[in-house]
PDB file of N, CA and C in Angstrom:
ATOM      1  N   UNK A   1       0.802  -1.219   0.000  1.00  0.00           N
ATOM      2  CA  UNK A   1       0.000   0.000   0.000  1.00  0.00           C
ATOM      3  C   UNK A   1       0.840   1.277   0.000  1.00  0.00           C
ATOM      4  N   UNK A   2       1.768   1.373   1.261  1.00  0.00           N
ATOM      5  CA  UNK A   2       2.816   2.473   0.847  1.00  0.00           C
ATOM      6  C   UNK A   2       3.318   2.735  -0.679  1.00  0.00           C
ATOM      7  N   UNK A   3       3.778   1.860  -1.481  1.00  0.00           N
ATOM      8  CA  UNK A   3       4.622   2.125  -2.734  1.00  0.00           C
ATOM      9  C   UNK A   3       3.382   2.716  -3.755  1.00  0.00           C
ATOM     10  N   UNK A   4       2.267   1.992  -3.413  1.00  0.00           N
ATOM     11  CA  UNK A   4       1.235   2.490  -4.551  1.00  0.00           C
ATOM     12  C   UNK A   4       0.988   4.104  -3.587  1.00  0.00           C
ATOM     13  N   UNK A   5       0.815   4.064  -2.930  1.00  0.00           N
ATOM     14  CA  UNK A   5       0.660   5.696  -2.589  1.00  0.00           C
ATOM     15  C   UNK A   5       1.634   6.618  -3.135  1.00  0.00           C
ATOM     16  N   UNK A   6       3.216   6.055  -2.753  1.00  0.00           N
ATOM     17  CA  UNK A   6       3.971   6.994  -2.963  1.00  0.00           C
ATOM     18  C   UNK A   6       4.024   6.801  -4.691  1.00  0.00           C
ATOM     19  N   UNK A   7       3.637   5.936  -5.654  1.00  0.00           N
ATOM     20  CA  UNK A   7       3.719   5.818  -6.972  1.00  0.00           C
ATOM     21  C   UNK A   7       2.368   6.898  -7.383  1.00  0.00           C
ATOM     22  N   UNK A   8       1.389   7.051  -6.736  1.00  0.00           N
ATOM     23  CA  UNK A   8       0.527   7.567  -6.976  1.00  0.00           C
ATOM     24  C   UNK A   8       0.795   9.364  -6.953  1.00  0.00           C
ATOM     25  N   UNK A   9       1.593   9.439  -5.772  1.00  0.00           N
ATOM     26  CA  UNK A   9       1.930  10.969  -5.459  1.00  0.00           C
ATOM     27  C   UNK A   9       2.822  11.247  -6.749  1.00  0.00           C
ATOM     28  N   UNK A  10       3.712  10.701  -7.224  1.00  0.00           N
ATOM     29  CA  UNK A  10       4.978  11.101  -7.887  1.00  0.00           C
ATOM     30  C   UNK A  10       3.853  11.031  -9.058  1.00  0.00           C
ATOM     31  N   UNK A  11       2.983  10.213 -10.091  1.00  0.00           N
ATOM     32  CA  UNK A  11       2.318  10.633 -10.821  1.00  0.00           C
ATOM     33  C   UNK A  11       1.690  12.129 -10.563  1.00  0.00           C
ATOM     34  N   UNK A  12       1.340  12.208  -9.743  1.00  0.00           N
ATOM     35  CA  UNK A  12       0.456  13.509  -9.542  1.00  0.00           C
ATOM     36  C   UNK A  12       1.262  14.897  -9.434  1.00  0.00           C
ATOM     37  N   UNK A  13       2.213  14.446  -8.879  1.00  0.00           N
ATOM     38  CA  UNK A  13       3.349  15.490  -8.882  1.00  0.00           C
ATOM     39  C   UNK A  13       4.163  16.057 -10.462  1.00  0.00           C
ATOM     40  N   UNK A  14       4.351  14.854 -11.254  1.00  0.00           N
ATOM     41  CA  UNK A  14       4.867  14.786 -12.187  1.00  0.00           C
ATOM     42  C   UNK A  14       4.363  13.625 -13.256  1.00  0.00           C
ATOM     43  N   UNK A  15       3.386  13.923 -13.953  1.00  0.00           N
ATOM     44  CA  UNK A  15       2.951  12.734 -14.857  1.00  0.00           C
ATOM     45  C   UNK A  15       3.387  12.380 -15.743  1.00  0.00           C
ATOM     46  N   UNK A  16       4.518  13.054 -16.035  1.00  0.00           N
ATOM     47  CA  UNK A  16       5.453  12.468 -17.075  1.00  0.00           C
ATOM     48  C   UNK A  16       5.826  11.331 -16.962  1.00  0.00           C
ATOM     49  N   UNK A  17       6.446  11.209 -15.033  1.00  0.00           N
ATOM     50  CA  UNK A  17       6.950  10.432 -14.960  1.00  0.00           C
ATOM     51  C   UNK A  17       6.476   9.043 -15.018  1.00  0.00           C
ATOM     52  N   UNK A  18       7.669   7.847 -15.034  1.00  0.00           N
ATOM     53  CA  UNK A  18       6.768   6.536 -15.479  1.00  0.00           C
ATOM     54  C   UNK A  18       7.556   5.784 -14.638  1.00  0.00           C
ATOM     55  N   UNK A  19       6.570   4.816 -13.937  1.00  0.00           N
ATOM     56  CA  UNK A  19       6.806   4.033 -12.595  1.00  0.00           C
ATOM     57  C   UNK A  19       7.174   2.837 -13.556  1.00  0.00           C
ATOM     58  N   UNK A  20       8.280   2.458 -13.344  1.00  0.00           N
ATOM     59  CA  UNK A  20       8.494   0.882 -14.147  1.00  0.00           C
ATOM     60  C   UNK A  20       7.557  -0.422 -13.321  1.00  0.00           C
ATOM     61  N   UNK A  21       7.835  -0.490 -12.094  1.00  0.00           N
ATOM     62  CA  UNK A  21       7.815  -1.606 -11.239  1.00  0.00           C
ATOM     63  C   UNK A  21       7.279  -1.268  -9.472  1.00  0.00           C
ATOM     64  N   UNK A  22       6.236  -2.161  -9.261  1.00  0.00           N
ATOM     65  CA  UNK A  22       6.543  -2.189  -8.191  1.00  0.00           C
ATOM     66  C   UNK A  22       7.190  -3.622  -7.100  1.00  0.00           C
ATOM     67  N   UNK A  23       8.045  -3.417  -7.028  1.00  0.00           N
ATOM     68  CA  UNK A  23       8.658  -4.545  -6.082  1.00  0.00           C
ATOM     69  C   UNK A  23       8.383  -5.006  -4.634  1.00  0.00           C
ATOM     70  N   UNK A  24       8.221  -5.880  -3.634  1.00  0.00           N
ATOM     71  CA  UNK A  24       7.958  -5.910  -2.488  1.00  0.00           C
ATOM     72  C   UNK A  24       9.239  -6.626  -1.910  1.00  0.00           C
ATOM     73  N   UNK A  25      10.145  -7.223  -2.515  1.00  0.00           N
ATOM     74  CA  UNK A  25      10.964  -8.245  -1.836  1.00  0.00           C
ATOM     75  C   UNK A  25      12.016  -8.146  -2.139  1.00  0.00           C
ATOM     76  N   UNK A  26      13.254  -8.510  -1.221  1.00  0.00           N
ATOM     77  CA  UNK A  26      14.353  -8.062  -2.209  1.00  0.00           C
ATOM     78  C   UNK A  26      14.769  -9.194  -2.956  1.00  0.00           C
ATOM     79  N   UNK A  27      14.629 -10.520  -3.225  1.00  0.00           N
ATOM     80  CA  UNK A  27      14.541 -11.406  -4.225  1.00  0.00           C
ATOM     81  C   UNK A  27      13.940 -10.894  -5.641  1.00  0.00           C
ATOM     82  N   UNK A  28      13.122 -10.556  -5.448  1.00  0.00           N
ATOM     83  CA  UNK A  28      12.571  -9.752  -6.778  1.00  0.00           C
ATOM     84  C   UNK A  28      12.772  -8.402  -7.396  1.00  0.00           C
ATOM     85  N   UNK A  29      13.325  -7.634  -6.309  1.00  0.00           N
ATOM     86  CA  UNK A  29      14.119  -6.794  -6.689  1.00  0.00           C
ATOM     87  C   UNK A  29      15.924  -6.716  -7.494  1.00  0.00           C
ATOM     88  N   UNK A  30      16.823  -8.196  -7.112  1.00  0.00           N
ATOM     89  CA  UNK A  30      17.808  -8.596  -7.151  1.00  0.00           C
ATOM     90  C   UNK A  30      17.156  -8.975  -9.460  1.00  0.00           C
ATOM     91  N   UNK A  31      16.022 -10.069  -8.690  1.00  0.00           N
ATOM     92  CA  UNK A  31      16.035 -10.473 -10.754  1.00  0.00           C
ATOM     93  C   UNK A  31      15.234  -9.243 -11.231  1.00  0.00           C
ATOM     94  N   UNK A  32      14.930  -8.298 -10.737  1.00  0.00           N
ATOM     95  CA  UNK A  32      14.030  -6.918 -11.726  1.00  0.00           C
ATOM     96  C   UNK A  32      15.672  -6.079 -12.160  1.00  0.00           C
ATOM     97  N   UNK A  33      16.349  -6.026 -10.949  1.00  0.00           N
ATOM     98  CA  UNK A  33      17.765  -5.691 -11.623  1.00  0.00           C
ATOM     99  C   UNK A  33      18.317  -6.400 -12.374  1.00  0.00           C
ATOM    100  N   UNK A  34      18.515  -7.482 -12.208  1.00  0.00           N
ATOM    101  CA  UNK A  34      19.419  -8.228 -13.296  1.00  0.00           C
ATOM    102  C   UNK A  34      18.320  -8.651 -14.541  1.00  0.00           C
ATOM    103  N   UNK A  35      17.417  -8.406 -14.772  1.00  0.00           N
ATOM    104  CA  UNK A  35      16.611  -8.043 -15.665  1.00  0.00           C
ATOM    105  C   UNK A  35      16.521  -7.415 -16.801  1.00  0.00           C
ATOM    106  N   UNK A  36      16.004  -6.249 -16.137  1.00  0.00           N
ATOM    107  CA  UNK A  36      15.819  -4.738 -17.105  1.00  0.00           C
ATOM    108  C   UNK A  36      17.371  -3.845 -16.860  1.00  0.00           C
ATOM    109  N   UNK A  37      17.663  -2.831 -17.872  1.00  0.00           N
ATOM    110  CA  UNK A  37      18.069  -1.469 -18.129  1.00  0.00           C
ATOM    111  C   UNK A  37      17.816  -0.707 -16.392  1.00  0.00           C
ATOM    112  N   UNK A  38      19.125  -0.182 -15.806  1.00  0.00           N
ATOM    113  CA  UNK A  38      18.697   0.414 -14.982  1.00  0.00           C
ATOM    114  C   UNK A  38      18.121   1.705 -14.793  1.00  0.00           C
ATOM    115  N   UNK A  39      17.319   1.801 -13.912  1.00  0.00           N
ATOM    116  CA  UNK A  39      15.888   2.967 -14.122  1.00  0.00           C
ATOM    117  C   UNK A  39      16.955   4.402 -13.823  1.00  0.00           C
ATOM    118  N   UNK A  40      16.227   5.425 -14.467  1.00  0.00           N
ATOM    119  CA  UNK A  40      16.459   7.085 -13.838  1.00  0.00           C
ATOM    120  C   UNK A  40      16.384   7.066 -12.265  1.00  0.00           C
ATOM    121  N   UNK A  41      15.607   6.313 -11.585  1.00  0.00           N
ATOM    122  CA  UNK A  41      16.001   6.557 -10.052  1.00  0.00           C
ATOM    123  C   UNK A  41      15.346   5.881  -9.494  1.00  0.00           C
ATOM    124  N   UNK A  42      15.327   4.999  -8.634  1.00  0.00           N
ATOM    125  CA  UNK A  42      14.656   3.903  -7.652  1.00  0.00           C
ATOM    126  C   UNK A  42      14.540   4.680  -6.341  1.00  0.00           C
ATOM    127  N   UNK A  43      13.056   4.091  -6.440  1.00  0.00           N
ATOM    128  CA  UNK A  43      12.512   4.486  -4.782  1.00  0.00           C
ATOM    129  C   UNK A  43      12.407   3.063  -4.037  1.00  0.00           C
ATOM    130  N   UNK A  44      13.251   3.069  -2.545  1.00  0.00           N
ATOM    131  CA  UNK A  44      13.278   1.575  -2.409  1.00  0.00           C
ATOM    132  C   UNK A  44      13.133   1.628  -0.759  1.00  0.00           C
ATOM    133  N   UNK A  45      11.738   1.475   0.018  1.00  0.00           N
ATOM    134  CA  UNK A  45      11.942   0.787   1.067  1.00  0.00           C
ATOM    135  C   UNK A  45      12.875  -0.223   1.703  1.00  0.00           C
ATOM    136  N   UNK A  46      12.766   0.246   3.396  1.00  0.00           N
ATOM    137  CA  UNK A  46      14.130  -0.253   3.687  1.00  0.00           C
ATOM    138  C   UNK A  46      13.669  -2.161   4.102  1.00  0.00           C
ATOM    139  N   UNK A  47      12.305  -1.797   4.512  1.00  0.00           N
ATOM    140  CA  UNK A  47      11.925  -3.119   5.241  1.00  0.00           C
ATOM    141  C   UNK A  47      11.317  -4.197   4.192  1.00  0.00           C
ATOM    142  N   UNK A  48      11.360  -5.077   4.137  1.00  0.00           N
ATOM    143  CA  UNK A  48      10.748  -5.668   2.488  1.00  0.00           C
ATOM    144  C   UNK A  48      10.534  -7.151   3.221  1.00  0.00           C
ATOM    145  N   UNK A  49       9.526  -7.572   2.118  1.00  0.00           N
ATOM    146  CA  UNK A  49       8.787  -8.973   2.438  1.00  0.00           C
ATOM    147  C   UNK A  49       9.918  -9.909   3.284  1.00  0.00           C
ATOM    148  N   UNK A  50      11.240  -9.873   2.243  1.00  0.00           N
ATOM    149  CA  UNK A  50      12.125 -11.381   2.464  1.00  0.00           C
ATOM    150  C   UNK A  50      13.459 -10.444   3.589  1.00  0.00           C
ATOM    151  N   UNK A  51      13.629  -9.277   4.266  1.00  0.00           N
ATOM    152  CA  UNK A  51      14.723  -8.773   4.811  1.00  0.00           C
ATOM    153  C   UNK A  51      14.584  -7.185   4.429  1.00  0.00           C
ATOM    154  N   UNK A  52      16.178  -6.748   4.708  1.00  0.00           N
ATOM    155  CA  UNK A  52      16.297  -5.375   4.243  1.00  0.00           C
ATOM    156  C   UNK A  52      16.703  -5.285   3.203  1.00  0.00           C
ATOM    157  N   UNK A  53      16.490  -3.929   2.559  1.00  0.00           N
ATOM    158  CA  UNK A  53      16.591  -3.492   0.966  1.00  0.00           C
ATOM    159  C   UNK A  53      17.874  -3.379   0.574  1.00  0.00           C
ATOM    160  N   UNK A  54      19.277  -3.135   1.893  1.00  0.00           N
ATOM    161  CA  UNK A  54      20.505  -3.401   1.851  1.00  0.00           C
ATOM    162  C   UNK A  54      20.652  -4.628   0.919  1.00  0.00           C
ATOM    163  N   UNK A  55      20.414  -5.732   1.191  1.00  0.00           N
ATOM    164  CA  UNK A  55      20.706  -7.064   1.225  1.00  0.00           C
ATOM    165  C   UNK A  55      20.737  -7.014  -0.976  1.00  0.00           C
ATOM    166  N   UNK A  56      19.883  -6.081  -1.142  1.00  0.00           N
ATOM    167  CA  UNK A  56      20.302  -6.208  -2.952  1.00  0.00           C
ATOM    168  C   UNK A  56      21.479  -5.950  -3.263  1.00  0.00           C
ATOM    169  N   UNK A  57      21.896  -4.381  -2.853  1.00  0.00           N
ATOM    170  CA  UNK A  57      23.077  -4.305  -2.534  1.00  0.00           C
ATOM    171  C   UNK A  57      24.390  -4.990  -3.058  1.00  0.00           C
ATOM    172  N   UNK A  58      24.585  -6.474  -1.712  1.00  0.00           N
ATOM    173  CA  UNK A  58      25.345  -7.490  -2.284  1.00  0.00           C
ATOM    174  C   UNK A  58      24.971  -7.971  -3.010  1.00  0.00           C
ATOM    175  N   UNK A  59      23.918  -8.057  -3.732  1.00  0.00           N
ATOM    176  CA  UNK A  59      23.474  -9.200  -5.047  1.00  0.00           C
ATOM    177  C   UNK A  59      23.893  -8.738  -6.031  1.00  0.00           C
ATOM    178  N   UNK A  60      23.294  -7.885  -6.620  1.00  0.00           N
ATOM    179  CA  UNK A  60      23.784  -7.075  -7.659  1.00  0.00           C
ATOM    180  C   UNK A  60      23.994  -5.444  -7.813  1.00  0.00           C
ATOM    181  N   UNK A  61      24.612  -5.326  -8.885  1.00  0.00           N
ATOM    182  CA  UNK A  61      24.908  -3.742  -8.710  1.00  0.00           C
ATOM    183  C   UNK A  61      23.918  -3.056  -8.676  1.00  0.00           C
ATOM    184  N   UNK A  62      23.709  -1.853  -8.201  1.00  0.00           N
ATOM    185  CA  UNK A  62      22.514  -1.004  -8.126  1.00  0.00           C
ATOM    186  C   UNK A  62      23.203   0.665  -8.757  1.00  0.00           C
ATOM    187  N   UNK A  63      23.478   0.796 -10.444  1.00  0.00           N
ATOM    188  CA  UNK A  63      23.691   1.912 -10.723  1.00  0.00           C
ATOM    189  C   UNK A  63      22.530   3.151 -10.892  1.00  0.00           C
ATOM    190  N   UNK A  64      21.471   3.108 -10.574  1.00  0.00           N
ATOM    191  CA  UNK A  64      20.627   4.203 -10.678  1.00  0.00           C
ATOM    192  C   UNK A  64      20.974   4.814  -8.956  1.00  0.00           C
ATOM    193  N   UNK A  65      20.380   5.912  -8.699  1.00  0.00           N
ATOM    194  CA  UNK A  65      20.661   6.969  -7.623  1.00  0.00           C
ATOM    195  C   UNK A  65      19.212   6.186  -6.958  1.00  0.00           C
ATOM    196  N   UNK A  66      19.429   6.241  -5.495  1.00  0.00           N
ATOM    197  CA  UNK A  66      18.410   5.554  -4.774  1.00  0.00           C
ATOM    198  C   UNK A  66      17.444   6.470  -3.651  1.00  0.00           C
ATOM    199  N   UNK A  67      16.297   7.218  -3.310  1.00  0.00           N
ATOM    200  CA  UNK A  67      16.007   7.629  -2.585  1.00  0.00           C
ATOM    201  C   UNK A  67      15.197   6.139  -1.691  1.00  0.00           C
ATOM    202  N   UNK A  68      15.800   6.396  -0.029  1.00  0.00           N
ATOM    203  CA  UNK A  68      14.722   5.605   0.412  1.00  0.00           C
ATOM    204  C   UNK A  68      13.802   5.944   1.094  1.00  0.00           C
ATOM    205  N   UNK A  69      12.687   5.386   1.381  1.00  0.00           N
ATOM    206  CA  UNK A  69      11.298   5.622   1.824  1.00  0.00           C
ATOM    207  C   UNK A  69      11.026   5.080   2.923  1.00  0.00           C
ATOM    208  N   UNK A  70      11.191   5.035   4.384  1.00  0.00           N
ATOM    209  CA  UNK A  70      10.874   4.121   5.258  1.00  0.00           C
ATOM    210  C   UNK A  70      10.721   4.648   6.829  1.00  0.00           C
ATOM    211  N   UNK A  71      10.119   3.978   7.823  1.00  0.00           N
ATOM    212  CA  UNK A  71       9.565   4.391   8.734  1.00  0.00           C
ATOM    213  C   UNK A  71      10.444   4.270   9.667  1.00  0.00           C
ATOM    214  N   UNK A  72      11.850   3.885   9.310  1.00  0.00           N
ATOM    215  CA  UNK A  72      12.986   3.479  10.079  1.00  0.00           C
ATOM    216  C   UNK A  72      14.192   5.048  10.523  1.00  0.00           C
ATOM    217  N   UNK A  73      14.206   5.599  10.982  1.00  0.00           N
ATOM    218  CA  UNK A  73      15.316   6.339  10.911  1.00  0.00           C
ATOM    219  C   UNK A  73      16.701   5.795  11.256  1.00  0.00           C
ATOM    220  N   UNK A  74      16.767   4.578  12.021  1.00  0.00           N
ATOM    221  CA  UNK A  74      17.996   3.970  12.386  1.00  0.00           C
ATOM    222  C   UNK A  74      18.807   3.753  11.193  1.00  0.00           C
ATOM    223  N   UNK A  75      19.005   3.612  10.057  1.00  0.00           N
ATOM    224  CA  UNK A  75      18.944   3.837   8.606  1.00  0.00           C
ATOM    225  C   UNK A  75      19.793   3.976   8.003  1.00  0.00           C
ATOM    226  N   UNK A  76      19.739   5.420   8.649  1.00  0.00           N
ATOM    227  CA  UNK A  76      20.383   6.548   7.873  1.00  0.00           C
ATOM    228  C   UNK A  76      21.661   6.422   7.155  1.00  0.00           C
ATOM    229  N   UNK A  77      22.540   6.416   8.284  1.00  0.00           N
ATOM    230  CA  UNK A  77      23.738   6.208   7.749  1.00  0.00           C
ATOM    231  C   UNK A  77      24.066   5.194   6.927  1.00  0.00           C
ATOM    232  N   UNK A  78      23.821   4.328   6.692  1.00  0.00           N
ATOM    233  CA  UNK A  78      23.989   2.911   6.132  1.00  0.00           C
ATOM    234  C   UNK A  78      23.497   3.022   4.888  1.00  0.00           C
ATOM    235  N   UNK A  79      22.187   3.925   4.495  1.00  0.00           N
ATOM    236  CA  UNK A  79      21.437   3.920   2.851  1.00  0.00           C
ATOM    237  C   UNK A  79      22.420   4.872   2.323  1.00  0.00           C
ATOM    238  N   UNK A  80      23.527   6.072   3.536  1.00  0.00           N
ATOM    239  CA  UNK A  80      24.078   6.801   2.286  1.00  0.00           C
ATOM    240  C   UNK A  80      25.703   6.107   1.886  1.00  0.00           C
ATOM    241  N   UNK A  81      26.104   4.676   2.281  1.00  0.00           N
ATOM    242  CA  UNK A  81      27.127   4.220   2.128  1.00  0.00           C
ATOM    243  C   UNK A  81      26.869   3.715   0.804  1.00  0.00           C
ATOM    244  N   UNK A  82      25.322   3.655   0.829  1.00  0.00           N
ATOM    245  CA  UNK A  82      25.375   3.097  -0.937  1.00  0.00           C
ATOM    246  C   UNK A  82      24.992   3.774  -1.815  1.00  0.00           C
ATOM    247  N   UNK A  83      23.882   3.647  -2.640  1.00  0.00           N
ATOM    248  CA  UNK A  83      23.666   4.738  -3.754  1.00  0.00           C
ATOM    249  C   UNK A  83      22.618   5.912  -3.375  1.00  0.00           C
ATOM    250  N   UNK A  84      22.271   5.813  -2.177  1.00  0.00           N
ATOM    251  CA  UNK A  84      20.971   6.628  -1.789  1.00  0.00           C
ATOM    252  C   UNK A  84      21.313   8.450  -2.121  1.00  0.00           C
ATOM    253  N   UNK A  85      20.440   8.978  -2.253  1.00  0.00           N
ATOM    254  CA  UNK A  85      20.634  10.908  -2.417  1.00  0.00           C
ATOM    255  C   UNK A  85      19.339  11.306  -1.459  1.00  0.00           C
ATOM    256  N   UNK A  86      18.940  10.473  -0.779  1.00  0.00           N
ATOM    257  CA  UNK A  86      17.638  10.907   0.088  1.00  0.00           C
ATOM    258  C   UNK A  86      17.599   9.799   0.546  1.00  0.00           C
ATOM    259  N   UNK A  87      16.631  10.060   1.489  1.00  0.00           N
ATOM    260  CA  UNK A  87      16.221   9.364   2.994  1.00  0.00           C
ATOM    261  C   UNK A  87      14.951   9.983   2.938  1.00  0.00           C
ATOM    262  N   UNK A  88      13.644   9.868   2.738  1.00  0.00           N
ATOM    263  CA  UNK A  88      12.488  10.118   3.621  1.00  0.00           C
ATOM    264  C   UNK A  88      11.747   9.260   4.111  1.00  0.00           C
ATOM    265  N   UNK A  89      11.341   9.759   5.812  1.00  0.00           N
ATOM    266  CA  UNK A  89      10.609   8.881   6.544  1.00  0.00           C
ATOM    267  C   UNK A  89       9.003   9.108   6.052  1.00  0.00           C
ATOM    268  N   UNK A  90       8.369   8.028   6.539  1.00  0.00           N
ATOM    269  CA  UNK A  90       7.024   7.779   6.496  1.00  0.00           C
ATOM    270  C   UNK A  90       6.326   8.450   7.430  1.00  0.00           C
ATOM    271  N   UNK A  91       5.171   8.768   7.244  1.00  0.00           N
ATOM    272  CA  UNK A  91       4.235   8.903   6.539  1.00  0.00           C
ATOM    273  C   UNK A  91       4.693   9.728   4.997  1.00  0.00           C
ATOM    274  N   UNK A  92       4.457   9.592   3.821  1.00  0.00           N
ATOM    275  CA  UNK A  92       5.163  10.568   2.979  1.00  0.00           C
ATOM    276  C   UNK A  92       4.148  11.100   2.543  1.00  0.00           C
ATOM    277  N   UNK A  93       4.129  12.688   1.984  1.00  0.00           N
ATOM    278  CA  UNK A  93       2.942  13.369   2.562  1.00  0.00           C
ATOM    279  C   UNK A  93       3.156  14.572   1.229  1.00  0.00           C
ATOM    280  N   UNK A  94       2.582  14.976   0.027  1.00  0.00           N
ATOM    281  CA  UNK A  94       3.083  15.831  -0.666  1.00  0.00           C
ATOM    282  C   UNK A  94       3.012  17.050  -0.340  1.00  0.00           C
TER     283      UNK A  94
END
């Protein structure tokens, strides 16, 4: 429900823009990367079905710029060791 909200805001904000995917797990996030072309910018919760969103990370490379979305602030430091350019906590609110 979060991702479709926040997919919903960023349409509304900007309808240009185009949501490729929504992911819940980081298993499926690992083969949507090794998949497709990497996106203009991933929005990626930290807490996910199978673990944390870190854990893609080691799987495969993650070259798009990453904002994350999550209700966690303990976080922080750790999303900007990798590709993150933002951090916002939840509730996300336009």
């Amino acid at each position: 429900p979060a991702a479709r909200h926040l997919s919903g805001l960023l349409q509304g904000i900007r309808p240009q823009a185009k949501v490729l995917d929504l992911v819940d797990s980081v298993e499926g996030a690992v083969k949507w990367l090794r998949t497709f072309a990497a996106p203009d910018l991933i929005f990626m919760d930290i807490q996910l079905a199978d673990g944390l969103s870190f854990e893609i990370f080691q799987e495969v490379p993650v070259e798009a710029p990453v904002v994350f979305t999550t209700a966690y602030d303990q976080y922080t430091l750790k999303a900007f060791k990798v590709n993150s350019v933002d951090y916002l906590l939840k509730p996300i609110d336009p």
